[in-house]
Protein backbone atom coordinates (compact mmCIF):
# COMPACT_ATOMS: atom_id res chain seq x y z
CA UNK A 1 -90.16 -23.11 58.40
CA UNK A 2 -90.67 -20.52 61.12
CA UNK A 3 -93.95 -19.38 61.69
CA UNK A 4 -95.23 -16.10 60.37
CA UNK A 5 -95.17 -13.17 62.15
CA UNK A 6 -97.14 -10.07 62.51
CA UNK A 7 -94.23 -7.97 60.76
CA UNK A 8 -94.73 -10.81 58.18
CA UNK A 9 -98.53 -9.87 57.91
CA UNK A 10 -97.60 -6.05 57.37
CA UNK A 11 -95.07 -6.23 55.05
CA UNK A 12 -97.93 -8.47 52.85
CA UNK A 13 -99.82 -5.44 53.25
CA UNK A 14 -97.55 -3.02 51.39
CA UNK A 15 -97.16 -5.04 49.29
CA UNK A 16 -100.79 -5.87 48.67
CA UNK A 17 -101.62 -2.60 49.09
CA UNK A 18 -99.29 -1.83 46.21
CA UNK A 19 -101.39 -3.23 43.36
CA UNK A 20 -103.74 -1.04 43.69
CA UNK A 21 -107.25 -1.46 42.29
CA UNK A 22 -106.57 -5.04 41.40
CA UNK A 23 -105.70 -6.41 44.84
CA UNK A 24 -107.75 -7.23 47.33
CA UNK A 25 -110.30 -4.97 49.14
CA UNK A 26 -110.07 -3.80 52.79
CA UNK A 27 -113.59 -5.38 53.95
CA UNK A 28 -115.35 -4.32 57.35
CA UNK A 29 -117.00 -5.79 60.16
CA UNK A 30 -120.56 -5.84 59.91
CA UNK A 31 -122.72 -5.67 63.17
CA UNK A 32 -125.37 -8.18 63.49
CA UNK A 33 -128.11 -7.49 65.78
CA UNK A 34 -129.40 -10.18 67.76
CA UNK A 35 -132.32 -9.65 70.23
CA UNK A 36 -130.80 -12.79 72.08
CA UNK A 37 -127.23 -11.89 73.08
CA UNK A 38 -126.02 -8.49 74.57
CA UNK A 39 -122.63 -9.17 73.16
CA UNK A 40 -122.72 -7.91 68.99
CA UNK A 41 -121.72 -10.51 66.48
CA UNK A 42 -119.32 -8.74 63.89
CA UNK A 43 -119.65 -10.53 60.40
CA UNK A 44 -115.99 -9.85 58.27
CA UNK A 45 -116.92 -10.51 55.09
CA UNK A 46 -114.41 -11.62 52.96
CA UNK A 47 -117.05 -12.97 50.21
CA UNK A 48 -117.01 -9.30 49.00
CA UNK A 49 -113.31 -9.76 47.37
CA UNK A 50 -113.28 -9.78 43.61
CA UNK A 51 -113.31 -13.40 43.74
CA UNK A 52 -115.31 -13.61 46.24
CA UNK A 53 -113.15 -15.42 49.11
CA UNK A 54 -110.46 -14.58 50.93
CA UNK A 55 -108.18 -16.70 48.76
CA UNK A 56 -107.20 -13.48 46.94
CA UNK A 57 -105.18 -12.58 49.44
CA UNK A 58 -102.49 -15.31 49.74
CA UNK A 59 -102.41 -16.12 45.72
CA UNK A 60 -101.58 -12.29 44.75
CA UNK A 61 -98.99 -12.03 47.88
CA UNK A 62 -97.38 -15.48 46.61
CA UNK A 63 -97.22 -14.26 42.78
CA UNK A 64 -96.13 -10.77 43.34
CA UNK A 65 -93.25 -11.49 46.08
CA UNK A 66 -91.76 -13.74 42.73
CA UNK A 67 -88.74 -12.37 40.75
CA UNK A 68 -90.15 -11.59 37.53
CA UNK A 69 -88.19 -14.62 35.72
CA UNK A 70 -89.73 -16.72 37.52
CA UNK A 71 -93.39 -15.19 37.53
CA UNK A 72 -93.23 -15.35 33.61
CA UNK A 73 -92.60 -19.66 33.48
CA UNK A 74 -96.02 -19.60 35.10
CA UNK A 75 -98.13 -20.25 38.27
CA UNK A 76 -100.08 -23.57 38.93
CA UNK A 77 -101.87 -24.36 41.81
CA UNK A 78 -104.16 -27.54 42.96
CA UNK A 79 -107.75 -26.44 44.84
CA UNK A 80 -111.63 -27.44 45.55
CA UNK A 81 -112.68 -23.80 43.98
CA UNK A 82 -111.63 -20.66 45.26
CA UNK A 83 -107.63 -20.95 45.21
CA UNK A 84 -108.28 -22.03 41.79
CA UNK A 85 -110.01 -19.37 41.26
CA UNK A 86 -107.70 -16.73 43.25
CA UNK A 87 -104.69 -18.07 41.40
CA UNK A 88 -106.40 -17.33 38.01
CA UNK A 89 -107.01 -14.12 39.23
CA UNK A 90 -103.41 -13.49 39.99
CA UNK A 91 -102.04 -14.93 36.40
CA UNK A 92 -104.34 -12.48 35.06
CA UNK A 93 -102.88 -9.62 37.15
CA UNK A 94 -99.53 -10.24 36.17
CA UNK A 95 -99.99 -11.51 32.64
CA UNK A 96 -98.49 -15.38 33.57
CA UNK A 97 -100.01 -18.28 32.38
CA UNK A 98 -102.00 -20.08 35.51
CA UNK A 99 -103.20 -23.56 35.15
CA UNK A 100 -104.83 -25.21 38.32
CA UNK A 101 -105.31 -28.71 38.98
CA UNK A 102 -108.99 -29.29 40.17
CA UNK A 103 -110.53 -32.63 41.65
CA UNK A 104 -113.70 -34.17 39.36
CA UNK A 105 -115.87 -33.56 42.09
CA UNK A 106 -115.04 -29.37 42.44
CA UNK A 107 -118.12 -27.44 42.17
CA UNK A 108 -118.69 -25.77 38.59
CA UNK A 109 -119.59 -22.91 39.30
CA UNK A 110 -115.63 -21.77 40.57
CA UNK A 111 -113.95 -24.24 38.26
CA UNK A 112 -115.77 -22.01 35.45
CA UNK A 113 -114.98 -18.96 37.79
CA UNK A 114 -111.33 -19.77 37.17
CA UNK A 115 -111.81 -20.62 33.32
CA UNK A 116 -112.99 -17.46 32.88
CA UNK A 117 -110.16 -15.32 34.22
CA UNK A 118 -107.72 -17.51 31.71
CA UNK A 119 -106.63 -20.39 34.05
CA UNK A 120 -105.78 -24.10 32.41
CA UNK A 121 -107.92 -26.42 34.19
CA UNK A 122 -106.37 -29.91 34.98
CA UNK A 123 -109.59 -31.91 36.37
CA UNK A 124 -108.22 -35.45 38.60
CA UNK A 125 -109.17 -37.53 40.95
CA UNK A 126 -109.16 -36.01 44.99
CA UNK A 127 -106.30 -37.82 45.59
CA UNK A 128 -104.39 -37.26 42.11
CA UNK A 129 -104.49 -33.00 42.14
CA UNK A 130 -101.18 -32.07 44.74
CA UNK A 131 -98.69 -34.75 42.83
CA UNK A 132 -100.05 -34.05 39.46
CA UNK A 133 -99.90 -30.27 39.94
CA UNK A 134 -96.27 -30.57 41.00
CA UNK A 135 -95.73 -32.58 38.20
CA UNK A 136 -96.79 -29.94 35.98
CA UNK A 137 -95.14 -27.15 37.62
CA UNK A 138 -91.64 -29.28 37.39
CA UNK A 139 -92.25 -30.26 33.67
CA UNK A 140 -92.77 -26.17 32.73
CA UNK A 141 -90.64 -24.98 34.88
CA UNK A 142 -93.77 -23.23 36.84
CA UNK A 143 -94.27 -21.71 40.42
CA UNK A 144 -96.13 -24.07 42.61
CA UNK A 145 -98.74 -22.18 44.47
CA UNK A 146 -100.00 -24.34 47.43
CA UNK A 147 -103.41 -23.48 48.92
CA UNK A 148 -102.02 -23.08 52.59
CA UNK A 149 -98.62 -24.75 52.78
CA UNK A 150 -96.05 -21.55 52.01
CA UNK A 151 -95.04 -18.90 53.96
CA UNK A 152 -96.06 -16.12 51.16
CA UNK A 153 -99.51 -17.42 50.86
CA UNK A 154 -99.78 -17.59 54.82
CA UNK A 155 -98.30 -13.91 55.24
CA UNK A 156 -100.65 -12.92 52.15
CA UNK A 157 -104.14 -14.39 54.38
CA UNK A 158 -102.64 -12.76 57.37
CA UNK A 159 -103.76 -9.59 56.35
CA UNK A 160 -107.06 -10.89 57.59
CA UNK A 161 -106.22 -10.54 60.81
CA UNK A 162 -104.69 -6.99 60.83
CA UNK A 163 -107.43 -5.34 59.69
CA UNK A 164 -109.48 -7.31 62.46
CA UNK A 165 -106.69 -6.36 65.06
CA UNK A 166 -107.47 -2.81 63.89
CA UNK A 167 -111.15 -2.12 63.44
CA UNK A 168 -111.33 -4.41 67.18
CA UNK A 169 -108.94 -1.41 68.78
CA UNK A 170 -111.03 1.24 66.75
CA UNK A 171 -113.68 0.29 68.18
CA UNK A 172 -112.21 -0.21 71.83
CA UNK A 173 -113.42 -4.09 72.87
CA UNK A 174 -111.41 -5.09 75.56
CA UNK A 175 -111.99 -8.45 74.84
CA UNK A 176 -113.07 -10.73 71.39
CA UNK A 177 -113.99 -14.01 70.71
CA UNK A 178 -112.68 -14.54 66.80
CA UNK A 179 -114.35 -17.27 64.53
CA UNK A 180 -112.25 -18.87 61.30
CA UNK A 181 -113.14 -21.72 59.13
CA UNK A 182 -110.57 -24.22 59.20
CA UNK A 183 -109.23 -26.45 56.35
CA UNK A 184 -105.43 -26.54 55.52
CA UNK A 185 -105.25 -24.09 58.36
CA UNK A 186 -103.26 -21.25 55.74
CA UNK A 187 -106.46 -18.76 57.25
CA UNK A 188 -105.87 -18.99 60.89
CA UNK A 189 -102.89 -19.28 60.99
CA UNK A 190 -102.49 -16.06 58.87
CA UNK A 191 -105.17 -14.56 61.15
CA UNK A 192 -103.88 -15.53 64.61
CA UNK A 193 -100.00 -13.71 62.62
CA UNK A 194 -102.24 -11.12 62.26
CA UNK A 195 -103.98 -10.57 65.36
CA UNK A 196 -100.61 -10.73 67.44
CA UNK A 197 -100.53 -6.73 67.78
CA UNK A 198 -104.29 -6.37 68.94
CA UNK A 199 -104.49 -4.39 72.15
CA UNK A 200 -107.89 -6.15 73.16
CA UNK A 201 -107.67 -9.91 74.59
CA UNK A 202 -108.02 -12.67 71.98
CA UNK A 203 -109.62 -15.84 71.86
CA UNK A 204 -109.23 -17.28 68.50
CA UNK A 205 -111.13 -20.47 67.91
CA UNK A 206 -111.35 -22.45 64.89
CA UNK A 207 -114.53 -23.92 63.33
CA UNK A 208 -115.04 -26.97 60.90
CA UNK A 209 -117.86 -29.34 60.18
CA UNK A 210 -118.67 -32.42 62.08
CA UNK A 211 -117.74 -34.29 58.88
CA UNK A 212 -114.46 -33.22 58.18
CA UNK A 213 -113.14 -32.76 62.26
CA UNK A 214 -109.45 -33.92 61.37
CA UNK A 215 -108.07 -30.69 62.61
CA UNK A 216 -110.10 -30.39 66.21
CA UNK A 217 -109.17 -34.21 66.28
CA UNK A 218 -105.60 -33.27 65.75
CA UNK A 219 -105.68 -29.97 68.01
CA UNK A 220 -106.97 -32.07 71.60
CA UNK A 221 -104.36 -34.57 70.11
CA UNK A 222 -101.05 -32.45 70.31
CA UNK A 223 -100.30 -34.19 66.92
CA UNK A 224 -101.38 -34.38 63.56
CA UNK A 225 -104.13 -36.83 63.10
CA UNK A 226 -104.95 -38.16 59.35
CA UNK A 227 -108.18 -38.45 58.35
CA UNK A 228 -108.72 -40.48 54.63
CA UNK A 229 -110.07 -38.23 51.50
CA UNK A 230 -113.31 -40.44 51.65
CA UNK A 231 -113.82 -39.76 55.42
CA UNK A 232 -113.41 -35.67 55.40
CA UNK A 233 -114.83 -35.16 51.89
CA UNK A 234 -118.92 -35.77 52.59
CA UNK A 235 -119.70 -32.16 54.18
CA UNK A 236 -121.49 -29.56 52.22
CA UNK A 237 -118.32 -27.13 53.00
CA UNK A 238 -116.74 -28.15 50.22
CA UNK A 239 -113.94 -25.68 50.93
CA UNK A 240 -112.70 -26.99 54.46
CA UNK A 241 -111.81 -30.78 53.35
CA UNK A 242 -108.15 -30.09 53.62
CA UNK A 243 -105.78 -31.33 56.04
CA UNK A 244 -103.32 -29.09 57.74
CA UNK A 245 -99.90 -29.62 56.85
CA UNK A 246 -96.65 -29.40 59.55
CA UNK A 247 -96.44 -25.97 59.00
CA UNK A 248 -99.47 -24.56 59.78
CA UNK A 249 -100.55 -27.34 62.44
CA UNK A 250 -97.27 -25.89 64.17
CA UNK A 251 -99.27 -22.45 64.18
CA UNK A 252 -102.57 -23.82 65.02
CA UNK A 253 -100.73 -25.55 67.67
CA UNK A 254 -99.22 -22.79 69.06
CA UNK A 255 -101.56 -19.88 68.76
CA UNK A 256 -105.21 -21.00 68.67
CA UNK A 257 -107.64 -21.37 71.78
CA UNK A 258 -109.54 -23.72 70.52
CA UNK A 259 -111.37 -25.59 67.44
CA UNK A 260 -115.33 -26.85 67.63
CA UNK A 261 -117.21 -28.54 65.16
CA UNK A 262 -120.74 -27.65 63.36
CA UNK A 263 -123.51 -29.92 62.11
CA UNK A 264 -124.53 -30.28 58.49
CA UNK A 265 -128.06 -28.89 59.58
CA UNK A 266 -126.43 -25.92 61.28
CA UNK A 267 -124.03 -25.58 58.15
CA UNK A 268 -127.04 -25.32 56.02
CA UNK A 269 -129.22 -22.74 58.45
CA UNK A 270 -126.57 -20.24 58.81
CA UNK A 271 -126.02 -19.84 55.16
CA UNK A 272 -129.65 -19.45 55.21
CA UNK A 273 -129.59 -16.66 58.07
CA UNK A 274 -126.88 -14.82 56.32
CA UNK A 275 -128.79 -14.53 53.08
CA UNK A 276 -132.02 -13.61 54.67
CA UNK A 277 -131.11 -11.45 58.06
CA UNK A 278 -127.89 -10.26 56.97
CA UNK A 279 -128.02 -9.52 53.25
CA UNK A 280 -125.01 -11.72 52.71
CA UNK A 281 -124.36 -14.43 50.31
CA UNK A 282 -121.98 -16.83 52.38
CA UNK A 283 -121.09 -20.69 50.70
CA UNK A 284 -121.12 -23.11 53.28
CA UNK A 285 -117.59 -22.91 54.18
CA UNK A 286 -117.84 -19.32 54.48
CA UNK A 287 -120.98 -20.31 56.82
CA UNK A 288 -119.49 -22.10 59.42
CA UNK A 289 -118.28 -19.67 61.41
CA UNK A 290 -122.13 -17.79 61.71
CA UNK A 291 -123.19 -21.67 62.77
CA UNK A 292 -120.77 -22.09 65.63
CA UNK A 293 -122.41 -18.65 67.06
CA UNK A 294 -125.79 -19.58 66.84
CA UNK A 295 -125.58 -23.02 67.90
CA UNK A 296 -122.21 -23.14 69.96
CA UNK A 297 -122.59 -20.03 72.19
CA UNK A 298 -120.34 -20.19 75.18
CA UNK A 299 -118.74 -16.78 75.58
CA UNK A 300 -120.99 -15.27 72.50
CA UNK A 301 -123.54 -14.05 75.41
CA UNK A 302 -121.21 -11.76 76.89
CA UNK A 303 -118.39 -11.44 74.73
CA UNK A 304 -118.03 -10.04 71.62
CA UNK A 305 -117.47 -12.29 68.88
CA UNK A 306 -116.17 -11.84 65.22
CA UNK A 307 -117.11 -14.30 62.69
CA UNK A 308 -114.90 -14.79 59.41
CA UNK A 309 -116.80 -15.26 56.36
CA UNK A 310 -114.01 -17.11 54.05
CA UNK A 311 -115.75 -17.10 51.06
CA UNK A 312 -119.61 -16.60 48.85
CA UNK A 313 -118.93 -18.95 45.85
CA UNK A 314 -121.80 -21.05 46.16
CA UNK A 315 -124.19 -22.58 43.39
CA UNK A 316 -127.61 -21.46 43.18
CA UNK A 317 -129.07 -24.39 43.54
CA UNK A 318 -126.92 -24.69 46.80
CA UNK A 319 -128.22 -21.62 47.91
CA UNK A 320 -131.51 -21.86 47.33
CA UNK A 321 -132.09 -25.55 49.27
CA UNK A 322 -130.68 -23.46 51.78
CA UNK A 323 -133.13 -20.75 52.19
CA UNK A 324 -135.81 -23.64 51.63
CA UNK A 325 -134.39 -25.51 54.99
């Protein structure tokens, strides 16, 4: 497949923009004051969406770019939590049944997150949920909604990065340093499609944690680099345990700077920081990006720096050991 493009990412727009009320919302970039660094860290908060990830994006995009036929046999989709979840969503919005496959081991809280909006959950094993959710979606007849691997759900997360492209020129910074979680890579490389038109210069660097490093391992590789369930599956950030496929390694490949890593610890402290000094509930996937600013500086003293928070689904419990660290 060819890699998305920016005209990809705008076209998503209008066509996101075109549900109206129940697509997603436009969120800002929130200014974090820090005594320490004369360069602003801008927080884009995409735990505000009505599901409260970014997720939204790519699963509406996906469903509504469907000829209705095909919409009505039915989405199904296989995710940790907040595809699940965005997929639901997007049954819901179009009246199609949605059924996602979910690993044993997803938290509960998004699992009954996507219950609630109407989706069929399918719990499996880790390494069960892709083949038995195309198994499902071949038996029904159903649209296969992967979390990162399609062009639709990479245009729909794109959108990410135009309205970063925009409020960046809006607010005249010559130059940026942009943070995104990586997983399956559908968010960057939707991002870096989105950032292509920004007039200021770009360095878009990807963040994951120390435990689940395939992708950074795979990046200073040139080549895709597997990494075994068990082996990328004991961080907190539940979320970013994915592996990037061909198609968006190609983009990660192509148009990202750079990927660094983040400690457990640090994983842990900046979901704390976010609650407490920034009013923001970020899950630890969300979180990683505030970690590799506070504890993997570089250009952050002098350059501005914009830090994608993917998602807030997190378990109270989860939350509050954080805040207790």
């Amino acid at each position: 497949m060819p890699l998305v493009t920016n005209e990809d990412a705008r076209t998503a727009r209008e066509v996101l923009d075109g549900l109206g009320p129940e697509g997603p919302v436009r969120t800002p970039l929130l200014p974090v004051p820090e005594a320490e660094r004369s360069a602003p860290l801008l927080l884009k908060p995409e735990s505000l969406q009505p599901t409260g990830a970014f997720k939204i994006r790519g699963a509406l995009h996906a469903t509504a770019v469907l000829d209705e036929r095909t919409r009505a046999r039915g989405i199904v989709a296989y995710s940790s939590g907040n595809h699940a979840r965005a997929v639901a969503h997007a049954g819901k919005v179009f009246g199609v049944p949605a059924t996602v496959v979910v690993p044993h081991t997803a938290p509960a809280a998004k699992v009954a997150a996507a219950r609630a909006l109407g989706a069929e959950i399918v719990p499996v094993e880790v390494s069960e949920r892709e083949s038995r959710a195309e198994e499902i979606a071949e038996r029904r007849g159903a649209r296969l909604i992967p979390p990162f691997d399609d062009a639709a759900v990479v245009a729909g997360q794109a959108t990410v990065g135009l309205e970063i492209a925009e409020d960046v020129d809006a607010l005249g910074l010559p130059e940026v340093r942009v943070l995104v979680p990586v997983s399956g890579g559908g968010l960057i490389s939707g991002v870096a499609a989105g950032l292509a038109a920004c007039r200021a210069r770009v360095r878009l660097v990807g963040v994951e944690p120390e435990l689940a490093a395939d992708a950074r391992e795979s990046f200073y590789a040139g080549e895709r680099r597997h990494w075994s369930v068990a082996a990328r599956t004991g961080t907190r950030a539940d979320g970013l345990t994915a592996q990037p496929s061909e198609f968006t390694f190609a983009h990660i490949r192509e148009l990202v700077d750079d990927i660094v890593t983040v400690s457990e610890t640090e994983i842990g402290e900046a979901v704390g920081f976010l609650a407490e000094s920034c009013r923001l509930v970020a899950e630890p996937s969300g979180a990683v990006t505030t970690a590799a600013h506070r504890h993997r500086p570089r250009e952050s003293e002098t350059t501005p720096t914009v830090a994608v928070v993917s998602g807030g689904n997190i378990d109270r419990a989860a939350l509050v050991s954080s805040l207790a660290d």
